[in-house]
Protein backbone atom coordinates (compact mmCIF):
# COMPACT_ATOMS: atom_id res chain seq x y z
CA UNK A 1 -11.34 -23.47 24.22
CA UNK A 2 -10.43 -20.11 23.61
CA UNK A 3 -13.09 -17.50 22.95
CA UNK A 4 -13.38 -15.98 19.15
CA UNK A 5 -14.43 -12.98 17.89
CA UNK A 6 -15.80 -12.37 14.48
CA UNK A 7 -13.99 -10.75 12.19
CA UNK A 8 -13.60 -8.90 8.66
CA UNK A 9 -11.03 -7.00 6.42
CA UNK A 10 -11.86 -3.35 4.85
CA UNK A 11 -10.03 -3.07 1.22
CA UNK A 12 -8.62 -5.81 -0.89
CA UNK A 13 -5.43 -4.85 -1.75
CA UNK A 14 -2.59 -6.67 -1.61
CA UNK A 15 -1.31 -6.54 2.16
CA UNK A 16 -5.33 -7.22 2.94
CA UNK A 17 -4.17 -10.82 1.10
CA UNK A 18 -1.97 -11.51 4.07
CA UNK A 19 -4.18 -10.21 6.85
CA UNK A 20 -6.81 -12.68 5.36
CA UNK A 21 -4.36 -15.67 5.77
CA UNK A 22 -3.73 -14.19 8.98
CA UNK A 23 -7.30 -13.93 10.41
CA UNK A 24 -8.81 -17.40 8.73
CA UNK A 25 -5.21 -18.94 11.11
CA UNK A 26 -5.47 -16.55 13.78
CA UNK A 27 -6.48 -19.02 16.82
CA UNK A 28 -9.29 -16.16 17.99
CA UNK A 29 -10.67 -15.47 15.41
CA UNK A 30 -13.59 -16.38 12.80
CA UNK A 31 -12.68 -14.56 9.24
CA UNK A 32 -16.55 -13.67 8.08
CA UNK A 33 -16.00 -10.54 5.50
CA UNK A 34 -14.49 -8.63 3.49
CA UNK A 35 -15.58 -4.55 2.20
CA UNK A 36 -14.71 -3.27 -1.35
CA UNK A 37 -15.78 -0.25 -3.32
CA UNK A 38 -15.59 -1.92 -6.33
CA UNK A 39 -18.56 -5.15 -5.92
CA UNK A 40 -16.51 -6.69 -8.32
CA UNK A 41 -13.21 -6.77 -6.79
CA UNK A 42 -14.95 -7.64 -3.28
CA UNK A 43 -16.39 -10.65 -4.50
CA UNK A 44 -13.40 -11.97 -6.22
CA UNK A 45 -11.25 -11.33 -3.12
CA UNK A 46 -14.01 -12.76 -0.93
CA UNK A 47 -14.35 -16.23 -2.82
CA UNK A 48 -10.76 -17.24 -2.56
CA UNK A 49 -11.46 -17.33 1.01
CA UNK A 50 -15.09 -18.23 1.35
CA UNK A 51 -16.40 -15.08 2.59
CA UNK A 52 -18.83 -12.62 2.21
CA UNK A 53 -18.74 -9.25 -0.34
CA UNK A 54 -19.96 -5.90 1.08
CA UNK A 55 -19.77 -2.40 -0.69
CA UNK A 56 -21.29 -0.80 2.99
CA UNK A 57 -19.01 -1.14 5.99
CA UNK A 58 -21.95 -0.48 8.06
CA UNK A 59 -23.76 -3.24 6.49
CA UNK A 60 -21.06 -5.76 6.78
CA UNK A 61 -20.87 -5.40 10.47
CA UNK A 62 -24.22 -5.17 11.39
CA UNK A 63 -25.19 -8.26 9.03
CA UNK A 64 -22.16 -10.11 10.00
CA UNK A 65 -22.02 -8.90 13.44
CA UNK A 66 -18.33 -8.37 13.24
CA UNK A 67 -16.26 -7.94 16.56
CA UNK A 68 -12.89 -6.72 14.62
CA UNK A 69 -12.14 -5.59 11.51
CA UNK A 70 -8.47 -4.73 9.69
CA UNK A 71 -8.69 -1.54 7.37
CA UNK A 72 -6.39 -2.20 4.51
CA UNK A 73 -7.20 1.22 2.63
CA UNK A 74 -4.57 3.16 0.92
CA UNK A 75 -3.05 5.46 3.82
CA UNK A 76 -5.24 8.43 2.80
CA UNK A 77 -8.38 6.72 3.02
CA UNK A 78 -7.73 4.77 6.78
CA UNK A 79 -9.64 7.56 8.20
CA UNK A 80 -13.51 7.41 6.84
CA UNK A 81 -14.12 3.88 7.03
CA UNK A 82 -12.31 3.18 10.89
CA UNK A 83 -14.35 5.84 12.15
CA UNK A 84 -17.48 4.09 10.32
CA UNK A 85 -16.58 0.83 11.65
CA UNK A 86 -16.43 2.31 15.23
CA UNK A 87 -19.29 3.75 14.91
CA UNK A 88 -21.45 0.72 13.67
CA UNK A 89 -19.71 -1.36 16.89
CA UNK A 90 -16.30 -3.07 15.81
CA UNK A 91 -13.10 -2.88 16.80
CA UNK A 92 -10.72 -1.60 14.71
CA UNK A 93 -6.94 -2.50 13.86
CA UNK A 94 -5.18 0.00 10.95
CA UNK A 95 -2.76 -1.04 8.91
CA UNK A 96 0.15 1.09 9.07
CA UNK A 97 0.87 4.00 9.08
CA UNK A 98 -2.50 4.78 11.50
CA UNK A 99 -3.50 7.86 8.46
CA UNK A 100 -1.35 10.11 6.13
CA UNK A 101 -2.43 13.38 8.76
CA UNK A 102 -2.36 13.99 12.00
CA UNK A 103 -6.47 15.53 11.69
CA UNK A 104 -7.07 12.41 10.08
CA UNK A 105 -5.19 10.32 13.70
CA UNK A 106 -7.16 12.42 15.97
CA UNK A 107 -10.18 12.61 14.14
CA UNK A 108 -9.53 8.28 14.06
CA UNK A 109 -8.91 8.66 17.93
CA UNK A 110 -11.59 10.69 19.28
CA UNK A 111 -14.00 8.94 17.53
CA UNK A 112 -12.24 5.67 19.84
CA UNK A 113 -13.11 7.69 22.98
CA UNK A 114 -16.56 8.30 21.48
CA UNK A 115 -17.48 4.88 20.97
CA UNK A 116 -15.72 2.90 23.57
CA UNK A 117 -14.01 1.01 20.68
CA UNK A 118 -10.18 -0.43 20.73
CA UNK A 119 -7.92 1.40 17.95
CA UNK A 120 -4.94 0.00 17.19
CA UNK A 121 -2.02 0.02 14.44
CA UNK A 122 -0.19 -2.65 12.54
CA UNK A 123 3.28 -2.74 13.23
CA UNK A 124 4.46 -6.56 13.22
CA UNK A 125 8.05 -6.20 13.51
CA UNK A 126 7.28 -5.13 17.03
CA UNK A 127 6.55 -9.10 17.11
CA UNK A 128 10.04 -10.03 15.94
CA UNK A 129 11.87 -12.21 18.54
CA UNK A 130 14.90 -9.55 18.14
CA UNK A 131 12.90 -6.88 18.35
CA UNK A 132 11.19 -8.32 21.64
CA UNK A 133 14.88 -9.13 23.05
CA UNK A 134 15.93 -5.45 22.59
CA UNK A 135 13.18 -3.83 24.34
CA UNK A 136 13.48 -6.34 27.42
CA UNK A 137 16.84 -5.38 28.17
CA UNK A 138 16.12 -1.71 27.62
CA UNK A 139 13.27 -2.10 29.94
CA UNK A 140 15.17 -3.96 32.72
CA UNK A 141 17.55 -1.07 32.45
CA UNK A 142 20.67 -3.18 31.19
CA UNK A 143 22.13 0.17 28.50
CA UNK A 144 21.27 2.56 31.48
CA UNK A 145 19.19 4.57 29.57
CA UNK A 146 18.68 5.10 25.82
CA UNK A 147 21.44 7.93 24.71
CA UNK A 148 21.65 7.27 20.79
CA UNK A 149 19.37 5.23 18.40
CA UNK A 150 19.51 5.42 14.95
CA UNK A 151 17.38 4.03 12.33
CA UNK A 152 19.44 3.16 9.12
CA UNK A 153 17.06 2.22 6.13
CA UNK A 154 17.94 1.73 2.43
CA UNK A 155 16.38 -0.35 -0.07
CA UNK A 156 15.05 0.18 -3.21
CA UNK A 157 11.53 0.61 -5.45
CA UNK A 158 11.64 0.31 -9.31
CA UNK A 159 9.10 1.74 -11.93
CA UNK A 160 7.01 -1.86 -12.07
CA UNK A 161 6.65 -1.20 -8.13
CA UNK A 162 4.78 2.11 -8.48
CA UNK A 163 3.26 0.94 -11.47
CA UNK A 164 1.37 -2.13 -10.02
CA UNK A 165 -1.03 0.50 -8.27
CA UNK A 166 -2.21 3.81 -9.51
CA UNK A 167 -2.49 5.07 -5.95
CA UNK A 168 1.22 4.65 -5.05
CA UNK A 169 3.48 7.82 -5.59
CA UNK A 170 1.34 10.52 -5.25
CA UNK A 171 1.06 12.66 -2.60
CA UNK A 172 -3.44 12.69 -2.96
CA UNK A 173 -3.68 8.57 -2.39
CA UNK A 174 -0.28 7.16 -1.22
CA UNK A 175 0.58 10.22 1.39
CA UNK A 176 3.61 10.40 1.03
CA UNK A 177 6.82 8.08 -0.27
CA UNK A 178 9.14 6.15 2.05
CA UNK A 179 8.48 7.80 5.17
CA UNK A 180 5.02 7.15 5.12
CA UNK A 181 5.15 3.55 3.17
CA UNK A 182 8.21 1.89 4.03
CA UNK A 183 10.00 3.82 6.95
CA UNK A 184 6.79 3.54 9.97
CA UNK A 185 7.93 0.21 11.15
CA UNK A 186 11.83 1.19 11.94
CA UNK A 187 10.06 4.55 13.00
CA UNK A 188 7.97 3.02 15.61
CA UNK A 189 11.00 0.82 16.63
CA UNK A 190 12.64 4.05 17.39
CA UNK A 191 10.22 5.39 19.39
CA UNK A 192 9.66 2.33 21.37
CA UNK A 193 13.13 1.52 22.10
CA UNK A 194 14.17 5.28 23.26
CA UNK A 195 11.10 5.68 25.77
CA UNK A 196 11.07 9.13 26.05
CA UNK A 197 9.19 12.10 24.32
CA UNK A 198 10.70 13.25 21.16
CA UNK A 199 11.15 17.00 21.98
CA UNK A 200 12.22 18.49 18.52
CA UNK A 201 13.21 17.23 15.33
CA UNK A 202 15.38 18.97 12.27
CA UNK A 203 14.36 16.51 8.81
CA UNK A 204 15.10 17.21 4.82
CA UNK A 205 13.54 15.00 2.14
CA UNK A 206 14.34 14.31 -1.19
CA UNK A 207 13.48 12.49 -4.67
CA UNK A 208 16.88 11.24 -6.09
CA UNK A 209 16.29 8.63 -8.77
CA UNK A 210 12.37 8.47 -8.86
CA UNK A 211 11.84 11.39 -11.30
CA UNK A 212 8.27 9.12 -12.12
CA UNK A 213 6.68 9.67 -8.72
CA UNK A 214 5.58 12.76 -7.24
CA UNK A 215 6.15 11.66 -3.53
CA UNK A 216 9.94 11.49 -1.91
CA UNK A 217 12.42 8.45 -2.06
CA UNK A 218 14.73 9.67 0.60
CA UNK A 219 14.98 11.61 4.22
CA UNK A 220 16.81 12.32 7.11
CA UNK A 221 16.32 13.77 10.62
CA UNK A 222 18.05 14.17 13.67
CA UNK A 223 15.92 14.25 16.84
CA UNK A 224 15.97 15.24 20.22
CA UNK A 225 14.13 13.25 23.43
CA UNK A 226 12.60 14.29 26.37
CA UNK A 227 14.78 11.79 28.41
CA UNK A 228 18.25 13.42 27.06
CA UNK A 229 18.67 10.94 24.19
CA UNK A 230 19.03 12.24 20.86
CA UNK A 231 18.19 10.02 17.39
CA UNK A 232 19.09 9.97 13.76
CA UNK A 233 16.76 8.59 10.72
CA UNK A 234 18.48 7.72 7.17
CA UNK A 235 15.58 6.29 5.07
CA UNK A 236 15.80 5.90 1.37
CA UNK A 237 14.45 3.84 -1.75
CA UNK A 238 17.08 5.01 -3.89
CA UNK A 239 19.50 1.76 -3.32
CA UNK A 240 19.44 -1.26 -5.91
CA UNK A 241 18.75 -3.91 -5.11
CA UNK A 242 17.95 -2.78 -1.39
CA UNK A 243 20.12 -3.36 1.36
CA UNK A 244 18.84 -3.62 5.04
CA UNK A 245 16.90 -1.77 7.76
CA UNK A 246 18.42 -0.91 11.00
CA UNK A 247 18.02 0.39 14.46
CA UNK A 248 20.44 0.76 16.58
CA UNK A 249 19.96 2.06 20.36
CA UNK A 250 23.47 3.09 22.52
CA UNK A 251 22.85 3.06 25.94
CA UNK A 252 24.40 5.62 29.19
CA UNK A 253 26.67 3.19 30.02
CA UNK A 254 28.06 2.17 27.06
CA UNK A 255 26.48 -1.18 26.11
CA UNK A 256 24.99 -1.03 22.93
CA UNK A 257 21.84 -3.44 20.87
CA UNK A 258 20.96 -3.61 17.36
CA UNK A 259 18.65 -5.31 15.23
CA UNK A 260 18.80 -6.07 10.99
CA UNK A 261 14.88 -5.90 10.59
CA UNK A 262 15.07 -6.09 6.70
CA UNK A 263 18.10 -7.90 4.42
CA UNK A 264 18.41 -8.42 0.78
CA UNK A 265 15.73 -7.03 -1.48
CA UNK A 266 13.31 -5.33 0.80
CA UNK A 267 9.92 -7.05 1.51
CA UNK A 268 6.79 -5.61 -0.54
CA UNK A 269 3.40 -7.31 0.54
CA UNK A 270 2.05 -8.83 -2.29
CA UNK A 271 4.83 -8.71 -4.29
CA UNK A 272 7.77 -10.21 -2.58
CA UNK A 273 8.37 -12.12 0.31
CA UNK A 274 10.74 -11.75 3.01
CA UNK A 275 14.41 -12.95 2.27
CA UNK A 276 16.40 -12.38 5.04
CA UNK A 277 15.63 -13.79 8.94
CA UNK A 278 15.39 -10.74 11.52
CA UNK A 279 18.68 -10.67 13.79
CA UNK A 280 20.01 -9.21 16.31
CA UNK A 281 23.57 -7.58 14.51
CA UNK A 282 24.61 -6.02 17.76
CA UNK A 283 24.92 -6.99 21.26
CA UNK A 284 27.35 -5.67 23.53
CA UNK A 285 25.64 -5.96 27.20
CA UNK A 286 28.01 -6.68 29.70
CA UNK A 287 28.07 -10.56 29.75
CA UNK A 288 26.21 -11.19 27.22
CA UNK A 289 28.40 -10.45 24.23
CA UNK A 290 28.12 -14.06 23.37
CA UNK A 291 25.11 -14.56 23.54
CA UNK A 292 24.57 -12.94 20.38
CA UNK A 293 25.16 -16.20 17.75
CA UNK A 294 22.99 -18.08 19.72
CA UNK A 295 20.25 -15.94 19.43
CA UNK A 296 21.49 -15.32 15.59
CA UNK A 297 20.87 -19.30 15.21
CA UNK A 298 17.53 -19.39 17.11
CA UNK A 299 16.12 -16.82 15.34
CA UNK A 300 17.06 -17.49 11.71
CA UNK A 301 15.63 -21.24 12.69
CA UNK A 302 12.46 -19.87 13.82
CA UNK A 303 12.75 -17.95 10.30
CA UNK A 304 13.28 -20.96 8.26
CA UNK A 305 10.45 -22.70 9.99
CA UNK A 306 7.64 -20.39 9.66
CA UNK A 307 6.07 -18.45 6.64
CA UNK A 308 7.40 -14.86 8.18
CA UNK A 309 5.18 -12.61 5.59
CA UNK A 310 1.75 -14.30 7.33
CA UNK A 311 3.34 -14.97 10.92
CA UNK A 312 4.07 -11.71 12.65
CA UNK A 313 0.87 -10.41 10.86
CA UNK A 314 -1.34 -13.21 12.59
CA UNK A 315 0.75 -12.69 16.24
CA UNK A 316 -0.41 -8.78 16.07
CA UNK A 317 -3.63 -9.43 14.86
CA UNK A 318 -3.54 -12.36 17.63
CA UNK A 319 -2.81 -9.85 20.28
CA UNK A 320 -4.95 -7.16 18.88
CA UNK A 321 -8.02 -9.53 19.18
CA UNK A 322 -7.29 -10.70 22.53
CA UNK A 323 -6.88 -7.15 24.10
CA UNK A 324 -10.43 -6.75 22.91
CA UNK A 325 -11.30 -10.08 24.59
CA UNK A 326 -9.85 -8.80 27.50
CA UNK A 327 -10.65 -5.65 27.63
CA UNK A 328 -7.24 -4.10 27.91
CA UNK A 329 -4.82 -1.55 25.31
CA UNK A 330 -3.13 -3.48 22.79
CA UNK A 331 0.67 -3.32 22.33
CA UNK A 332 0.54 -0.87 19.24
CA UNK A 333 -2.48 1.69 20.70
CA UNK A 334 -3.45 4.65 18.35
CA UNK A 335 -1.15 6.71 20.72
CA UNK A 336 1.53 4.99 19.76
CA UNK A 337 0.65 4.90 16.04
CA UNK A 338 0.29 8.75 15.90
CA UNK A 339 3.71 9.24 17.32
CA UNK A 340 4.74 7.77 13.91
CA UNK A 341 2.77 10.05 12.20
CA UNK A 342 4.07 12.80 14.35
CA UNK A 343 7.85 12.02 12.94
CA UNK A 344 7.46 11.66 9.30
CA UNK A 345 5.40 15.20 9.78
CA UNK A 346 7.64 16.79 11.44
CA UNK A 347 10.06 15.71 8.76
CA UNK A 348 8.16 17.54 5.79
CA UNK A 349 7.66 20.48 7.92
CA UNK A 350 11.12 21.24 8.75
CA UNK A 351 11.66 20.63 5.27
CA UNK A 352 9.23 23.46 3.75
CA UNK A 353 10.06 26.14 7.35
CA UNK A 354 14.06 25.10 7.16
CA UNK A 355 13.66 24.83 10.92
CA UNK A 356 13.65 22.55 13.46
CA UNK A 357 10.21 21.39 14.43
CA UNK A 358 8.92 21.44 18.35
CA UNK A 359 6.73 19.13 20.19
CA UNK A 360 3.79 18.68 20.51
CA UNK A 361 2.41 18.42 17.05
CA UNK A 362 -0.64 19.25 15.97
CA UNK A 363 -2.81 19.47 12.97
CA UNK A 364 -2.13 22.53 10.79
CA UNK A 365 -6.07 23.21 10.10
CA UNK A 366 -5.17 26.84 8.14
CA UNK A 367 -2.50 25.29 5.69
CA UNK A 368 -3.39 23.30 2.99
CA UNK A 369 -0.42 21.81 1.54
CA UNK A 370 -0.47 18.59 3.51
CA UNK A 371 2.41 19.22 6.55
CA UNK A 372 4.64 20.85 4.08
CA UNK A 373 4.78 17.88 1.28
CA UNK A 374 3.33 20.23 -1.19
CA UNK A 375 5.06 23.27 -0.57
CA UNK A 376 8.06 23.16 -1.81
CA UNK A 377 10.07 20.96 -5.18
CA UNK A 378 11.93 18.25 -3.45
C-alpha cells in the first residue's frame, strides 16, 4: 500500500478548487483542511469537500497534523503563510509563480533551509507528455545543444475576467499582469529546456487594450544563456479570442522540437477549462520526423480520456508528495521557481533602466517601486 501523507490547501480561490480535486484523488495523499481569512468563505469551501475550516495556519497543522500543504494565495501574499507553514512543520508546494519578488523567494527559501522543509512550485505543464518528450531528447543530447528557444504566447483576458476578483490587475495583490499570471509556465519551460544560466536579458512591457487594469497585458525579451544559446519571449493578453502558447527550442545541429502547450481560448482555473490537447507541433530529429503524428494521436487520446484541468495538477502534487516521502528535491524546487521570478523581473527592470539586465538577480532592498513595475506609465 503506498504510504500517505496528510494534507491541506491555504486560500480558497478558484485554482485551490482544482488542487482540492487533486489532493482528495491524489493516490498519497489524505485531503484534511483547508485555511481562509474569511471563516465564512473557509467553511463553505471546506464542506463541499468534507473538510475542516481554519482562520490560523498554525492551528490547522498542528491540530490536523498536516504533512503538506498547497498555498493558493494571490501571488503577493505566497510569502507569509509558506514561511508559517514551514515553520509550524509542513511541507510546502506554491502555486505559481513561487511570489511576486524576489525578497519575498528568498525570504520563502531560507526559511526552507531553516526548517528542513521541502519548497516547491506548481508548474504542471512540466507534466505534459510533450513537454516530458522534449526534455528527454534535449537531455540525451539529440539537438546538440540548445541554440534558440522561443516562447510564443498570445491569448486573451476580457473585462468579466478581471472583474471576477478584485485582486486581479493591480500591481499591490495580483503582482503583476501576464508575466506574472499567465506567462510562468512557458517561462519555466524555457528555462528547463535551454539548461544553461540565463546571463542577461533586454525586456519592454506594455498595456495595449486593457486601459481597466493597472498591471501590463503584453512583453517581450530577448535573452542571453550561459551555455551560448540565446532566447526570445512574446507574451500577450491582448489577442481575442486567444490563440496558443509556444516554445520552441533549435538545437546546434540543426534539429529542432516544439510544443503547442495552450490552443483555442486560453485556460483560466475556475473559469474555463482546457480546450485544446497539448502537442508536440514540431519535430525534426533526425529519424524521427515521423514520429511526430503518432505522438500527435497518443497524446490528444490521452487528452480526450482524462479531465486535463485536475490531471497534471494531481501528477505534480503526486510527485511533490512523494519527494517528501522520500526524502529527495522535487522536479519544480524553489530554485527552479525563482528563476521564473528572476525573468519576468528582469523584464520590468530593463523596462524602467532601458538597459539590458545582468545576472545574477537580486532583491532591490533600497527601491521601492516593485522591480521597476511602478516606475514608469506603460
Amino acid at each position: 500500500m503506498n504510504r500517505k501523507l496528510l494534507t491541506g490547501i491555504i486560500g480558497c480561490g478558484k485554482v485551490a478548487h482544482l488542487h482540492a480535486r487533486a489532493l482528495i484523488n491524489a493516490e498519497n495523499s489524505e485531503f484534511r483542511a483547508v485555511f481562509s481569512r474569511s471563516a465564512e468563505k473557509g467553511s463553505r469551501f471546506a464542506a463541499g469537500y468534507d473538510v475542516s475550516s481554519y482562520t490560523s495556519v498554525e492551528e490547522m497543522i498542528h491540530r490536523e497534523k498536516l504533512d503538506v500543504v498547497v498555498v493558493c494565495t494571490p501571488h503577493p501574499f505566497h510569502r507569509e503563510p509558506a514561511i508559517k507553514a514551514m515553520d509550524a512543520g509542513a511541507h510546502v508546494l506554491v502555486e505559481k509563480p513561487l511570489a511576486s519578488t524576489l525578497q519575498d523567494c528568498d525570504e520563502m527559501i531560507a526559511a526552507s533551509v531553516r526548517t528542513g522543509k521541502t519548497l516547491g512550485v506548481v508548474s504542471q505543464r512540466r507534466f505534459y507528455s510533450p513537454c516530458i518528450r522534449m526534455h528527454e531528447a534535449i537531455s540525451q543530447g539529440r539537438i546538440g545543444t540548445p541554440a534558440l528557444g522561443t516562447v510564443l504566447m498570445l491569448g486573451w483576458r476580457d473585462q468579466d475576467y478581471y472583474r471576477s476578483d478584485e485582486w486581479r490587475g493591480t500591481w499591490e495583490f495580483e503582482g503583476g499582469g501576464v508575466l506574472v499570471n499567465q506567462a510562468p509556465h512557458q517561462l519555466d519551460l524555457l528555462q528547463w529546456f535551454m539548461g544553461g544560466e540565463i546571463e542577461e536579458l533586454y525586456g519592454i512591457r506594455k498595456n495595449i487594450n486593457h486601459p481597466y487594469i493597472e498591471v501590463e497585458d503584453t512583453a517581450v525579451a530577448v535573452l542571453r544563456f550561459s551555455n551560448g544559446g540565446v532566447g526570445n519571449i512574446v507574451v500577450s493578453n491582448s489577442q481575442k479570442p486567444g490563440i496558443f502558447g509556444k516554445v520552441h527550442i533549435h538545437g546546434s545541429n540543426g534539429a529542432s522540437l516544439g510544443v503547442q502547450t495552450d490552443g483555442g481560448a486560453m485556460f483560466i482555473a475556475g473559469m474555463s477549462g482546457i480546450l485544446e490537447p497539448p502537442v508536440n507541433d514540431l519535430w525534426t530529429i533526425p529519424g524521427q520526423e515521423k514520429m511526430l503524428d503518432a505522438w500527435v494521436k497518443e497524446d490528444s487520446d490521452e487528452f480526450t480520456s482524462i479531465d486535463a484541468t485536475e490531471y497534471y495538477i494531481r501528477k505534480q502534487n503526486e510527485e511533490f508528495i512523494d519527494a517528501v516521502i522520500n526524502g529527495r528535491d522535487p522536479l519544480v524546487t524553489a530554485m527552479e521557481g525563482r528563476k521564473t521570478v528572476e525573468i519576468f523581473t528582469a523584464i520590468y527592470r530593463s523596462q524602467r533602466d532601458n538597459i539590458p539586465v545582468k545576472w545574477p538577480l537580486n532583491p532591490e532592498t533600497s527601491r521601492n517601486d516593485m522591480d521597476g513595475r511602478m516606475a514608469s506609465d506603460i
